[in-house]
N, C-alpha and C. Protein backbone atom coordinates (compact mmCIF):
# COMPACT_ATOMS: atom_id res chain seq x y z
N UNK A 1 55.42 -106.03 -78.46
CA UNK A 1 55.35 -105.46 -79.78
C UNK A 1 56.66 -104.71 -80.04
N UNK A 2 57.44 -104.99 -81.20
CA UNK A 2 58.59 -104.30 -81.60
C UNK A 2 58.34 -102.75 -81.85
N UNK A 3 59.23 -102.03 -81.95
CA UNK A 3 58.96 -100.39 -81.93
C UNK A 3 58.50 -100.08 -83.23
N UNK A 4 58.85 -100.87 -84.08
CA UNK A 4 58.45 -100.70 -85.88
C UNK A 4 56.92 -101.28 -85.58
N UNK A 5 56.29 -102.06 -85.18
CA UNK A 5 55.24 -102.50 -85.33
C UNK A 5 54.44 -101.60 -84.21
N UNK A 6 54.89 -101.09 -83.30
CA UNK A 6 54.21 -99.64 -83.02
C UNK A 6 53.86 -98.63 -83.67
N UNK A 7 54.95 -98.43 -84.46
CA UNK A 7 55.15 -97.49 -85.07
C UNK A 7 54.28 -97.06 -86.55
N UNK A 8 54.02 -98.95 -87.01
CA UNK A 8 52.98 -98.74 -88.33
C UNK A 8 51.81 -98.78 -87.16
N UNK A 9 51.49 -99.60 -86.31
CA UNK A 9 49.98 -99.17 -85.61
C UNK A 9 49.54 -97.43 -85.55
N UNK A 10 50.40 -96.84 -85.21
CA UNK A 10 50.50 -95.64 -84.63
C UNK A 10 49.71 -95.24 -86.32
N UNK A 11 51.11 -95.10 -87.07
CA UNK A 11 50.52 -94.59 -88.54
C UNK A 11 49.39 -94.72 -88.98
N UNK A 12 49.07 -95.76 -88.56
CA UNK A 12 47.57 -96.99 -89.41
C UNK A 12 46.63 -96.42 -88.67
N UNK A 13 46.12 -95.46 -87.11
CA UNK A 13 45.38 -95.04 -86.16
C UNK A 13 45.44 -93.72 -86.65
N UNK A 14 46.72 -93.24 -87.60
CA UNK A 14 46.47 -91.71 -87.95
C UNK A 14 45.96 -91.60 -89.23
N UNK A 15 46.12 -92.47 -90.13
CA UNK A 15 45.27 -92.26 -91.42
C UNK A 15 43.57 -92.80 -90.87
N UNK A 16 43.57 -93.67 -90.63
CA UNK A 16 42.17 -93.83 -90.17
C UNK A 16 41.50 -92.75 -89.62
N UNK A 17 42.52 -91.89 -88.46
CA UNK A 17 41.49 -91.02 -87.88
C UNK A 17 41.55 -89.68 -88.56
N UNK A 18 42.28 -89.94 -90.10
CA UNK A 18 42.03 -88.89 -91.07
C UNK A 18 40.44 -88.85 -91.67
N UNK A 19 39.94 -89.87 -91.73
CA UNK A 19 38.78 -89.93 -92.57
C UNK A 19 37.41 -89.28 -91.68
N UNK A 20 37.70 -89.63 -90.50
CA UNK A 20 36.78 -89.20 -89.44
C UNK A 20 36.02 -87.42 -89.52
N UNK A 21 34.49 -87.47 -89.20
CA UNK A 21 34.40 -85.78 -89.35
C UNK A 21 35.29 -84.84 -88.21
N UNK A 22 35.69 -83.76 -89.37
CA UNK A 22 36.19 -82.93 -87.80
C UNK A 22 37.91 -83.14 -88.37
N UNK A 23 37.92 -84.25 -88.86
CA UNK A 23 39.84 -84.28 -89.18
C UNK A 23 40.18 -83.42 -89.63
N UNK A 24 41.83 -83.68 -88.97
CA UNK A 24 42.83 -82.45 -89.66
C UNK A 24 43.44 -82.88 -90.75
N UNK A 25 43.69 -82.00 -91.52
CA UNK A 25 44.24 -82.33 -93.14
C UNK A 25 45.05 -81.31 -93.32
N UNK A 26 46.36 -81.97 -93.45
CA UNK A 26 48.22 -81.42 -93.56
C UNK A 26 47.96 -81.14 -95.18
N UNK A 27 48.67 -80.20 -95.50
CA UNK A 27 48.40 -80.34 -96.96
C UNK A 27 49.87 -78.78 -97.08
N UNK A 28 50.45 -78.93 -98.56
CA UNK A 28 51.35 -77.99 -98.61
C UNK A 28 52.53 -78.51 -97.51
N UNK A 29 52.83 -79.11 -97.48
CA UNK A 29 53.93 -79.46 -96.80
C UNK A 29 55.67 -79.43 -97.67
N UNK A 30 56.39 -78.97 -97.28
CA UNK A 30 57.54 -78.49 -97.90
C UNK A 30 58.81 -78.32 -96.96
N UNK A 31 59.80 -79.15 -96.99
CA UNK A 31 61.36 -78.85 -96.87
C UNK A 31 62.33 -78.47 -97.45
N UNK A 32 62.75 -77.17 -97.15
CA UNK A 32 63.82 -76.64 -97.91
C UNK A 32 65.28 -77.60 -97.84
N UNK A 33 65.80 -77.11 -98.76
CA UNK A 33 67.58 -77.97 -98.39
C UNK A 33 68.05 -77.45 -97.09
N UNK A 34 67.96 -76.39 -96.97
CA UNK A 34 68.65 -75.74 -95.54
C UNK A 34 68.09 -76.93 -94.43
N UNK A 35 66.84 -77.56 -94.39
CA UNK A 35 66.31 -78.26 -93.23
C UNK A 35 67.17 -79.68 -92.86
N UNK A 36 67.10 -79.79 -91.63
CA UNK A 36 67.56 -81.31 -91.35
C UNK A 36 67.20 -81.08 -89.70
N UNK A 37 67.26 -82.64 -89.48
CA UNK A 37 67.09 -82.80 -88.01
C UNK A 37 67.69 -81.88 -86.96
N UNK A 38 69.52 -82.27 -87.68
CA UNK A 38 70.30 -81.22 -86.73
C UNK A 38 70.34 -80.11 -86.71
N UNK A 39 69.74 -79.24 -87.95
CA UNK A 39 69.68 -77.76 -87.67
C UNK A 39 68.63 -77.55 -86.79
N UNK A 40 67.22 -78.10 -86.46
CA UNK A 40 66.43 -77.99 -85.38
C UNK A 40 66.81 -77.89 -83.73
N UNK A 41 67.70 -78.90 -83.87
CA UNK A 41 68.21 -79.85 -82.41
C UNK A 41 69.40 -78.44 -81.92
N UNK A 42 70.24 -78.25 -83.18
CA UNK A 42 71.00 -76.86 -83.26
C UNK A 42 70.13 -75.42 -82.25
N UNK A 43 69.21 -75.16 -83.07
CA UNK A 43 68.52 -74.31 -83.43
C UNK A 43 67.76 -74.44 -81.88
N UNK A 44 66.67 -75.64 -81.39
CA UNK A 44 66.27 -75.60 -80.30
C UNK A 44 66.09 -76.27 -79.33
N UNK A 45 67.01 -77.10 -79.36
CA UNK A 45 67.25 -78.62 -78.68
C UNK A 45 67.75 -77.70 -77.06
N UNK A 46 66.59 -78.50 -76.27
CA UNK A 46 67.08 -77.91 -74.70
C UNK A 46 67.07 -76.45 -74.12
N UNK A 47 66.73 -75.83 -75.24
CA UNK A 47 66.16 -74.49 -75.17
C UNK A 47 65.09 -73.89 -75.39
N UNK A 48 64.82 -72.30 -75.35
CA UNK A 48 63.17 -71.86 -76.01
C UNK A 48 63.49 -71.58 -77.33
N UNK A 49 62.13 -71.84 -77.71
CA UNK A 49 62.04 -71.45 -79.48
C UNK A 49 61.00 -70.59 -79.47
N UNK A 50 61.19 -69.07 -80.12
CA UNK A 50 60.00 -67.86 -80.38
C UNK A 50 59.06 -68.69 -81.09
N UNK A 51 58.01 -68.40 -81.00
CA UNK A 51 56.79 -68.56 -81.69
C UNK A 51 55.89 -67.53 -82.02
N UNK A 52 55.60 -67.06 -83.01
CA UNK A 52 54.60 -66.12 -83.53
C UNK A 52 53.41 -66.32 -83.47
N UNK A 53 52.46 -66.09 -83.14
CA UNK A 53 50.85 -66.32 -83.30
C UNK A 53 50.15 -64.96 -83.65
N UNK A 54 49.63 -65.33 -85.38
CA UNK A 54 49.17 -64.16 -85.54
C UNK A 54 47.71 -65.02 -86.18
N UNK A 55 46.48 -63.91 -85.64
CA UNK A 55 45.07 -64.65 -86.14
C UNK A 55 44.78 -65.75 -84.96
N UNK A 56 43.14 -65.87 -84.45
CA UNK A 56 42.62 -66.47 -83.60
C UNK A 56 41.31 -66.76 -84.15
N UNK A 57 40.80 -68.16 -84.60
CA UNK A 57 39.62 -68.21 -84.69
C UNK A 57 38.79 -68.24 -84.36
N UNK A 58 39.15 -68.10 -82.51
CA UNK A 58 37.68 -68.42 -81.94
C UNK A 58 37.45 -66.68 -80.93
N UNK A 59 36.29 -66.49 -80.44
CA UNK A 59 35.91 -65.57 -79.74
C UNK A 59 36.59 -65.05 -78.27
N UNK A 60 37.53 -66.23 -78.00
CA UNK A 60 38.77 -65.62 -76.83
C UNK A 60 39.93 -64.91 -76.96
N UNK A 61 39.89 -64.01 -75.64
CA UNK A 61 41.40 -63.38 -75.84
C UNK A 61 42.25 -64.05 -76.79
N UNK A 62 42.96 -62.86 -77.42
CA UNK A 62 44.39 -63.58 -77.88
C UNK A 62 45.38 -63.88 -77.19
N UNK A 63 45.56 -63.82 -75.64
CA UNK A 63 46.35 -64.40 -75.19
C UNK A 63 46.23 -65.42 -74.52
N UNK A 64 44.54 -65.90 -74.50
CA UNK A 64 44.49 -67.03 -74.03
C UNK A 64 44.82 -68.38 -75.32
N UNK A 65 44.17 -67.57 -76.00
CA UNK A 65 44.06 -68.51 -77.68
C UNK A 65 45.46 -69.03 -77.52
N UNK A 66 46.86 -67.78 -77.50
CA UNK A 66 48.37 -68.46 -77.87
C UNK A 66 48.41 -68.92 -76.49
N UNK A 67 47.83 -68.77 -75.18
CA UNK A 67 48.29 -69.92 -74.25
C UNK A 67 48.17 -71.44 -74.88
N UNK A 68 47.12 -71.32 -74.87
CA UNK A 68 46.24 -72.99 -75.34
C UNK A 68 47.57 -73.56 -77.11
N UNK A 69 47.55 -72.71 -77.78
CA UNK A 69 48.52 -73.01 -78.63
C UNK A 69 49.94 -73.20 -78.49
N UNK A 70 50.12 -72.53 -77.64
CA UNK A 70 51.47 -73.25 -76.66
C UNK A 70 52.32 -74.42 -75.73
N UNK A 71 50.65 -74.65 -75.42
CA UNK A 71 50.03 -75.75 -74.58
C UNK A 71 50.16 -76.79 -75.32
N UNK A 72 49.66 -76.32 -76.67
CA UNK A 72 49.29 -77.95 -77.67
C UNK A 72 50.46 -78.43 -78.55
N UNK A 73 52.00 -77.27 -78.02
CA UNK A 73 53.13 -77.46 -78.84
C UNK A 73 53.98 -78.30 -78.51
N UNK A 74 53.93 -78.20 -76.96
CA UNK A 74 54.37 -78.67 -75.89
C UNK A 74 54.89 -80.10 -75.78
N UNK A 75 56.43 -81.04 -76.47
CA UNK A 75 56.53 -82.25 -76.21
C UNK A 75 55.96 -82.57 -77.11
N UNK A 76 55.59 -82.14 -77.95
CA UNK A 76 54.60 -83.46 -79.61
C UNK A 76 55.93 -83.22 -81.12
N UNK A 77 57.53 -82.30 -80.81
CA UNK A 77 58.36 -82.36 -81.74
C UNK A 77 59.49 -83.58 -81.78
N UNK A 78 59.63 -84.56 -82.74
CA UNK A 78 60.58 -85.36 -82.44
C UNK A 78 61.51 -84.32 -82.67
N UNK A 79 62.78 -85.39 -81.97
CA UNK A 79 63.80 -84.79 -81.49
C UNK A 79 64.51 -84.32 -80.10
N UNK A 80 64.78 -83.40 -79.86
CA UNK A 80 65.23 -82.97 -78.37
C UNK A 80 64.02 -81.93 -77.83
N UNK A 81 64.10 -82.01 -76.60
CA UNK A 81 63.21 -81.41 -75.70
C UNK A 81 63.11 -79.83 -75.80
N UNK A 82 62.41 -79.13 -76.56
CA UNK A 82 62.45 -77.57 -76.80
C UNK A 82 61.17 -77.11 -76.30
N UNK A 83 61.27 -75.83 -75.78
CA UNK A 83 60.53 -75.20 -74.99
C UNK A 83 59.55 -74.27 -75.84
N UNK A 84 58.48 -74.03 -76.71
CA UNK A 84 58.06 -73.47 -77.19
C UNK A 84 57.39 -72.44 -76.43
N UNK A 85 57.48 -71.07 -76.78
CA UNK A 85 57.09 -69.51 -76.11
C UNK A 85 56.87 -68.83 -76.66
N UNK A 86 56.36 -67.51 -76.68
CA UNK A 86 55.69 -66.53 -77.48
C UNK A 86 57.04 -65.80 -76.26
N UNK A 87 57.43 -65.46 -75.43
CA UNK A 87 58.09 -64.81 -74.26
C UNK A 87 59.33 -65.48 -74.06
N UNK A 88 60.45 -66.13 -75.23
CA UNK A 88 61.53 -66.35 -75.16
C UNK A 88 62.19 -66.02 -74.01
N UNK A 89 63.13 -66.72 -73.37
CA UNK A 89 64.41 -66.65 -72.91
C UNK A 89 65.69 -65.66 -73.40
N UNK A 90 66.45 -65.75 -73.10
CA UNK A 90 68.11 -65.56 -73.38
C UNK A 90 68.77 -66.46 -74.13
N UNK A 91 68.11 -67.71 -74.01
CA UNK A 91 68.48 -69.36 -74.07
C UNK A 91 68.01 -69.17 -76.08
N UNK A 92 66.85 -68.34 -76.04
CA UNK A 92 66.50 -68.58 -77.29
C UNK A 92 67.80 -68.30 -78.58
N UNK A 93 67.56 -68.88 -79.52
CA UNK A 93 68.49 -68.81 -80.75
C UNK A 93 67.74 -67.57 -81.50
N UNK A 94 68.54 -66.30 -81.50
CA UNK A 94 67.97 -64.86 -82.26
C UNK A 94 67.26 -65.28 -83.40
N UNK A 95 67.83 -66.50 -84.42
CA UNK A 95 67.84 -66.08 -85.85
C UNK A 95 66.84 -66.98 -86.12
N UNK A 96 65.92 -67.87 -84.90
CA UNK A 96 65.08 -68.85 -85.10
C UNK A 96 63.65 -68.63 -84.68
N UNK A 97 62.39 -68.93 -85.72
CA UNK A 97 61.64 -69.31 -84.71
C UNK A 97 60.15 -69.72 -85.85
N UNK A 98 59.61 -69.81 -85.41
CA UNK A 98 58.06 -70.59 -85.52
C UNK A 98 57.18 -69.40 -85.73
N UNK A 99 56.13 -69.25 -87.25
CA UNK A 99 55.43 -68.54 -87.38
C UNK A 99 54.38 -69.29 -87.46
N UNK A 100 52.53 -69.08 -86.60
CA UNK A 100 51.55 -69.51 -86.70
C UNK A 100 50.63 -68.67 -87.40
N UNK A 101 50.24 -68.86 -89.01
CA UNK A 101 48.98 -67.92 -89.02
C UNK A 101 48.00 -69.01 -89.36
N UNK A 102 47.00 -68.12 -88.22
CA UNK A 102 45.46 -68.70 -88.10
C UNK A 102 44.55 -68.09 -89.02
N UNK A 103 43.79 -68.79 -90.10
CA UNK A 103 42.84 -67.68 -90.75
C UNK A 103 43.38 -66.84 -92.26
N UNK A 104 44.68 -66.62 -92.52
CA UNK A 104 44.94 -65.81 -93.26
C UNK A 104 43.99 -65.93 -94.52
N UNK A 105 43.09 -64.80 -95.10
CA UNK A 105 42.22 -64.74 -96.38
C UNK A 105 42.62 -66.04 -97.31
N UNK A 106 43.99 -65.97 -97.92
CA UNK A 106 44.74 -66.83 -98.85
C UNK A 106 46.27 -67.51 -98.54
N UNK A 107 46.50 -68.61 -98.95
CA UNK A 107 47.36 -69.50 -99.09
C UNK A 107 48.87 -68.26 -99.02
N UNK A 108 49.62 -68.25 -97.82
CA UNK A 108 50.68 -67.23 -97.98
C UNK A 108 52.10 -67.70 -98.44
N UNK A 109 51.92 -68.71 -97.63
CA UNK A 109 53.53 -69.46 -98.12
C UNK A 109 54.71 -69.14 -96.98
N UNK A 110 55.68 -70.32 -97.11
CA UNK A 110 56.68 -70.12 -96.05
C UNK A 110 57.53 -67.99 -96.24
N UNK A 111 57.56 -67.97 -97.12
CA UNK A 111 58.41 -66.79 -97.66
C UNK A 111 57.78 -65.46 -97.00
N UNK A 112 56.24 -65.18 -97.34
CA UNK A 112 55.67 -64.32 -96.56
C UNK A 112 55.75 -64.67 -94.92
N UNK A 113 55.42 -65.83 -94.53
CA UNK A 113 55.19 -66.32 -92.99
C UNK A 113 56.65 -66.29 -92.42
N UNK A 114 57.95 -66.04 -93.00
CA UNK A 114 59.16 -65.70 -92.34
C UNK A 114 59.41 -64.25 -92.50
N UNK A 115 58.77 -63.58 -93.26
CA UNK A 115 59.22 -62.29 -93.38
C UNK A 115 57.89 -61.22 -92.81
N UNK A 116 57.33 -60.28 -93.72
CA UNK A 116 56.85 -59.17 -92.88
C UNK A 116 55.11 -59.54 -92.94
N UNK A 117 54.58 -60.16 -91.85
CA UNK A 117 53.18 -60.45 -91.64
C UNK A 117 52.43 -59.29 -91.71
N UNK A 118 52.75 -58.07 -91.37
CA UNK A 118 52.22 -57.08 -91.16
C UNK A 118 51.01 -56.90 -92.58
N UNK A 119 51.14 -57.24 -93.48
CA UNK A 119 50.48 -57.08 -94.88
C UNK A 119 49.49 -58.37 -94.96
N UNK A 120 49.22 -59.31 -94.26
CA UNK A 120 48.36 -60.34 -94.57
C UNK A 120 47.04 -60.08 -93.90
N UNK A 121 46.13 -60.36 -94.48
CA UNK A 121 44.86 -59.81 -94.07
C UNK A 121 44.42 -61.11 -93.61
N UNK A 122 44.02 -61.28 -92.86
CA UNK A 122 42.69 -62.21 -91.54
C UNK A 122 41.78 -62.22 -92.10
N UNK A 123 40.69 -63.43 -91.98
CA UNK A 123 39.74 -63.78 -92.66
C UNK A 123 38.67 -64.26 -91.78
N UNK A 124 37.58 -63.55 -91.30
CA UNK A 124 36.50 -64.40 -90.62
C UNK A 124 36.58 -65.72 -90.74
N UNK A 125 36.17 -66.40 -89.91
CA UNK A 125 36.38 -67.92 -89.93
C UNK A 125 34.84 -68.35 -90.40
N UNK A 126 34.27 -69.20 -91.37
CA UNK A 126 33.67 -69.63 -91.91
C UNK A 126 33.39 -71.05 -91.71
N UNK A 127 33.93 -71.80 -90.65
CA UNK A 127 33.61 -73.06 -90.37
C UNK A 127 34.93 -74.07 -90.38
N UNK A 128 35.65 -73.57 -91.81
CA UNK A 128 36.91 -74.62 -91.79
C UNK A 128 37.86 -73.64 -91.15
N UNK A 129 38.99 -73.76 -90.16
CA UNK A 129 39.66 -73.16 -89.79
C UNK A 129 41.25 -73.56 -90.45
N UNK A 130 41.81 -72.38 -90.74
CA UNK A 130 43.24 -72.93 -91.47
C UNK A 130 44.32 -72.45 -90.62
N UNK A 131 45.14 -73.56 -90.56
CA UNK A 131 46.84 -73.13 -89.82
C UNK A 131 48.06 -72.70 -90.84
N UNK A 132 48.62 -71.81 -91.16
CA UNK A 132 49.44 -71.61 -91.93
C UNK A 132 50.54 -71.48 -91.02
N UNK A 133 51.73 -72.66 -90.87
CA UNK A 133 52.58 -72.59 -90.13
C UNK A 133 54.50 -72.72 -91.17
N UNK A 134 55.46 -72.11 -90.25
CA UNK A 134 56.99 -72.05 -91.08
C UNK A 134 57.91 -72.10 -89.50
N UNK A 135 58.66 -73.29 -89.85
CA UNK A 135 59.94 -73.14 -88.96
C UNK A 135 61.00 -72.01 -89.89
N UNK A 136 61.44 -70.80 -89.25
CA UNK A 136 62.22 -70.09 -90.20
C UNK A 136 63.62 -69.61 -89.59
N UNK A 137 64.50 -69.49 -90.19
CA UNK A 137 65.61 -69.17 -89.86
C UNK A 137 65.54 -67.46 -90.64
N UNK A 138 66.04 -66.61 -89.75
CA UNK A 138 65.68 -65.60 -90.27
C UNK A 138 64.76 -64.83 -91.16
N UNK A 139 64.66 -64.55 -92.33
CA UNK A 139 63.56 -64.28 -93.58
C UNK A 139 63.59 -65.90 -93.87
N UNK A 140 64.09 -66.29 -93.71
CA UNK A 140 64.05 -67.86 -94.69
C UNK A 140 63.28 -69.13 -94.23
N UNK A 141 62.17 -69.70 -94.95
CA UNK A 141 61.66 -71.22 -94.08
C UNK A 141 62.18 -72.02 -94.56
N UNK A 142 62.44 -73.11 -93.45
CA UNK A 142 63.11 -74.35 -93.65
C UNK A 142 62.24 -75.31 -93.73
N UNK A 143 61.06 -75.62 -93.16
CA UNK A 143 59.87 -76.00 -93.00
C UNK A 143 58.45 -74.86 -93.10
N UNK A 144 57.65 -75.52 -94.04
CA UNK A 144 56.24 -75.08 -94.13
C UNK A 144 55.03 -75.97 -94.38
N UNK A 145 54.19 -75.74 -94.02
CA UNK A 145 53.06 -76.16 -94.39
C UNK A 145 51.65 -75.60 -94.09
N UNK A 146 50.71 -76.62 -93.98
CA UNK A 146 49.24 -75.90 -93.75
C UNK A 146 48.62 -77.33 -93.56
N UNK A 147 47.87 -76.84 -92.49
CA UNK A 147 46.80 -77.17 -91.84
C UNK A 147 45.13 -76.81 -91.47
N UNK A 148 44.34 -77.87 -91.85
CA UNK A 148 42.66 -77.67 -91.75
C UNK A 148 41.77 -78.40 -91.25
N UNK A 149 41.02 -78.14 -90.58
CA UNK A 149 40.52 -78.68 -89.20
C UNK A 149 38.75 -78.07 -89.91
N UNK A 150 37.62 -78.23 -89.24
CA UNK A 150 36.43 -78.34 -89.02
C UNK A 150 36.88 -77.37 -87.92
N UNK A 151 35.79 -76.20 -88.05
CA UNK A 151 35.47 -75.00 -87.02
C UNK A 151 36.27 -75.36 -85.24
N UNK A 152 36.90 -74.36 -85.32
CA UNK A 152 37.49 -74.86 -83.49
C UNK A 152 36.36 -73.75 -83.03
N UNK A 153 35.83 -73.68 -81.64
CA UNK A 153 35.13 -72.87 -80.90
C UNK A 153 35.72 -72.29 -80.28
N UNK A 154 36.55 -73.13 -79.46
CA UNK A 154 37.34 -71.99 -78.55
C UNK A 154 38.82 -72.95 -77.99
N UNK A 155 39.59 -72.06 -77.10
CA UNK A 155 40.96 -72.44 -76.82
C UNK A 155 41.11 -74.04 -76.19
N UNK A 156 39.84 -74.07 -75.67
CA UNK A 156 40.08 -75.80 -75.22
C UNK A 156 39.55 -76.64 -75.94
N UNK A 157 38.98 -76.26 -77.35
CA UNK A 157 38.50 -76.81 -78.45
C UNK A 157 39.73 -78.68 -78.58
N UNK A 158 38.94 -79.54 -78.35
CA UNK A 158 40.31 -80.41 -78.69
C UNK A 158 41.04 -80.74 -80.45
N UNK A 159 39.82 -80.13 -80.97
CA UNK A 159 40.30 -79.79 -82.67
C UNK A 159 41.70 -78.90 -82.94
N UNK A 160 41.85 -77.87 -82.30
CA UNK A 160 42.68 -77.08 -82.05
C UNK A 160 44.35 -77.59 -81.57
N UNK A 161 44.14 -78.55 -80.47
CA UNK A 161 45.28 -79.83 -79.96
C UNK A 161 45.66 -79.99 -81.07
N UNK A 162 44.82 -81.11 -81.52
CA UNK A 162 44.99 -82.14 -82.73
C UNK A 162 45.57 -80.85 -84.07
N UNK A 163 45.18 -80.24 -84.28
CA UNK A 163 45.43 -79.11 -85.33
C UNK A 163 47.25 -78.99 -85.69
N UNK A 164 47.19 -78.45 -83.87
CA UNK A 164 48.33 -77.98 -83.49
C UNK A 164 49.63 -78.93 -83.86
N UNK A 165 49.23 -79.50 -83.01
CA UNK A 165 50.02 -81.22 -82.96
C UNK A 165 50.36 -81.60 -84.44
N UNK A 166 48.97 -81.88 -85.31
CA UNK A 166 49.47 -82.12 -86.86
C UNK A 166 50.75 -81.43 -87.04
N UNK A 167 50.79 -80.23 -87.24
CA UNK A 167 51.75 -79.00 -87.70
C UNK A 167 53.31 -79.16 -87.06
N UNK A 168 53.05 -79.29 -85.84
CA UNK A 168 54.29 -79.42 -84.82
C UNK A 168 55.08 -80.54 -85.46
N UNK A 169 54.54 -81.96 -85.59
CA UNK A 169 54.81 -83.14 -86.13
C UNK A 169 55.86 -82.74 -87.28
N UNK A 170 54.97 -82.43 -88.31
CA UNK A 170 55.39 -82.10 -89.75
C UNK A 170 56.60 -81.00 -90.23
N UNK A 171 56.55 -79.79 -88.85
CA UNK A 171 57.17 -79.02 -89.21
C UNK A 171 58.94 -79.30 -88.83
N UNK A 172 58.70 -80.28 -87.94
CA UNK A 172 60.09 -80.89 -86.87
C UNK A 172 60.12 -82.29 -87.86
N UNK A 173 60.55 -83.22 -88.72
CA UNK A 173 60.22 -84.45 -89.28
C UNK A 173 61.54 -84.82 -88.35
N UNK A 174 62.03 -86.25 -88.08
CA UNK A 174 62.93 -86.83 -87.57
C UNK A 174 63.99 -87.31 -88.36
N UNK A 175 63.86 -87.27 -89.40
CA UNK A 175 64.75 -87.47 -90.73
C UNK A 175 64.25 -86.68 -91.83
N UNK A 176 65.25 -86.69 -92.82
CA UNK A 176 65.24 -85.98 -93.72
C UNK A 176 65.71 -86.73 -94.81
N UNK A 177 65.16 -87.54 -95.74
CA UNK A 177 64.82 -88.12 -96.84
C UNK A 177 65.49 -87.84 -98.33
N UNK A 178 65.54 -86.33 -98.37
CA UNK A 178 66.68 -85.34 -99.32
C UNK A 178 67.76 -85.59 -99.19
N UNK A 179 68.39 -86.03 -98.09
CA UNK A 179 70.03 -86.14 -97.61
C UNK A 179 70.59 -87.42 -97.85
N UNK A 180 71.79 -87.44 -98.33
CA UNK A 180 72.54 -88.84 -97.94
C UNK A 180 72.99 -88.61 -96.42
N UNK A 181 72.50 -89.80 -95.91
CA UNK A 181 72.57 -89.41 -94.13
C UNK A 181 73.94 -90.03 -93.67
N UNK A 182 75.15 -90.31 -94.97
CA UNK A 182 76.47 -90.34 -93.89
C UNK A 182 76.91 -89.68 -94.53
N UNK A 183 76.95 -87.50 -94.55
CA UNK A 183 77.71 -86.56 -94.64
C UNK A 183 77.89 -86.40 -93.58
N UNK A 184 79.18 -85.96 -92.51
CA UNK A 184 79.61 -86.19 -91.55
C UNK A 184 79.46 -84.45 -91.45
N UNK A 185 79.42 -83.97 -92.70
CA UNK A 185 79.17 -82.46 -91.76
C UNK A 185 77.52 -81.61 -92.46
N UNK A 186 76.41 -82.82 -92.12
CA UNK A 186 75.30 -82.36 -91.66
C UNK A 186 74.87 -81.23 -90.54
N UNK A 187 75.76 -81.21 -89.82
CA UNK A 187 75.23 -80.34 -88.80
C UNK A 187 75.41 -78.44 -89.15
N UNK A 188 76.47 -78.26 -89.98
CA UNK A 188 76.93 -77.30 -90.39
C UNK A 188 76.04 -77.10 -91.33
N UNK A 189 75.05 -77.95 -92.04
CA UNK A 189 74.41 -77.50 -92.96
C UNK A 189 75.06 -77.51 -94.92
N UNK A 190 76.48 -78.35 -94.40
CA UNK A 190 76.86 -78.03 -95.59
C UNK A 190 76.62 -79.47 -96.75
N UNK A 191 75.79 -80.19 -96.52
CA UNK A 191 75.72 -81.56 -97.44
C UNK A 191 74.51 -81.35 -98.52
């Protein structure tokens, strides 16, 4: 099988297993101009990338909850091999990193989820569980979206994987569609 004809199988196995009970549903999805492959690869290619985890829907520690969410980040970003952590390195890039909110009451947006969380209020979980996730470069997201899943129970919930994984996917894309892709100085950010 050619890699393109993998590649629509693959697709054709993920809309299908959209319809299924229990699916996750991406929704709000958004790339700023600042985004492209290479500012990621820049940003965390071969290194750690901070991750925020704020909000837990299920009844475990919160540090087991962001283990298991760490766990499920792990190798599912195209691109180069980045180390996702709540406990950065040296290696990490200061001005980068990954905000997760679990639960937030209402729809926050990349803008709040890069800047001061401290003001978003948590929301009992009611059955549907929501991911409000932003790749951000300082105050700023380059990537956002949201994610909704059917009730997770707990950290080894495999809804929670799959959740995760959606988000990770979406928030890292492998191209960037906005760009004419022969500006030779993509990487700088300036095309």
């Amino acid at each position: 099988m050619t890699p393109n004809a993998r590649l629509a199988a693959a697709l054709v196995l993920v809309l299908l297993a959209g319809c299924a009970p229990g699916s996750v549903t991406t929704t709000h999805v958004d790339y700023e101009s600042g985004y492209s492959p290479y500012r990621f690869s820049y940003a965390a290619g071969g290194r750690d990338l901070r991750v925020v985890i704020r909000g837990n829907p299920t009844s475990a520690q919160q540090e087991e909850f962001d283990r298991a969410v760490i766990a499920a980040m792990q190798g599912k970003n195209w691109g180069p091999q980045t180390n996702f952590t709540t406990r950065p390195s040296e290696s990490a890039r200061e001005n980068y990193r990954v905000v997760m909110l679990f639960s937030g009451k209402r729809y926050a947006g990349g803008n709040v989820l890069c800047g001061d969380l401290d003001g978003v209020d948590l929301a009992p979980v009611d059955g549907r569980v929501r991911l409000q996730a932003a790749f951000c470069q300082k105050e700023r997201p380059l990537t956002q979206l949201q994610v909704t899943v059917d009730g997770v129970t707990s950290p080894a919930d495999p809804r929670l994987k799959r959740m995760v994984t959606a988000a990770v996917l979406e928030l890292f894309p492998p191209i960037d569609d906005t760009r004419d892709d022969d500006c030779p100085r993509r990487l700088l950010g300036n095309c």
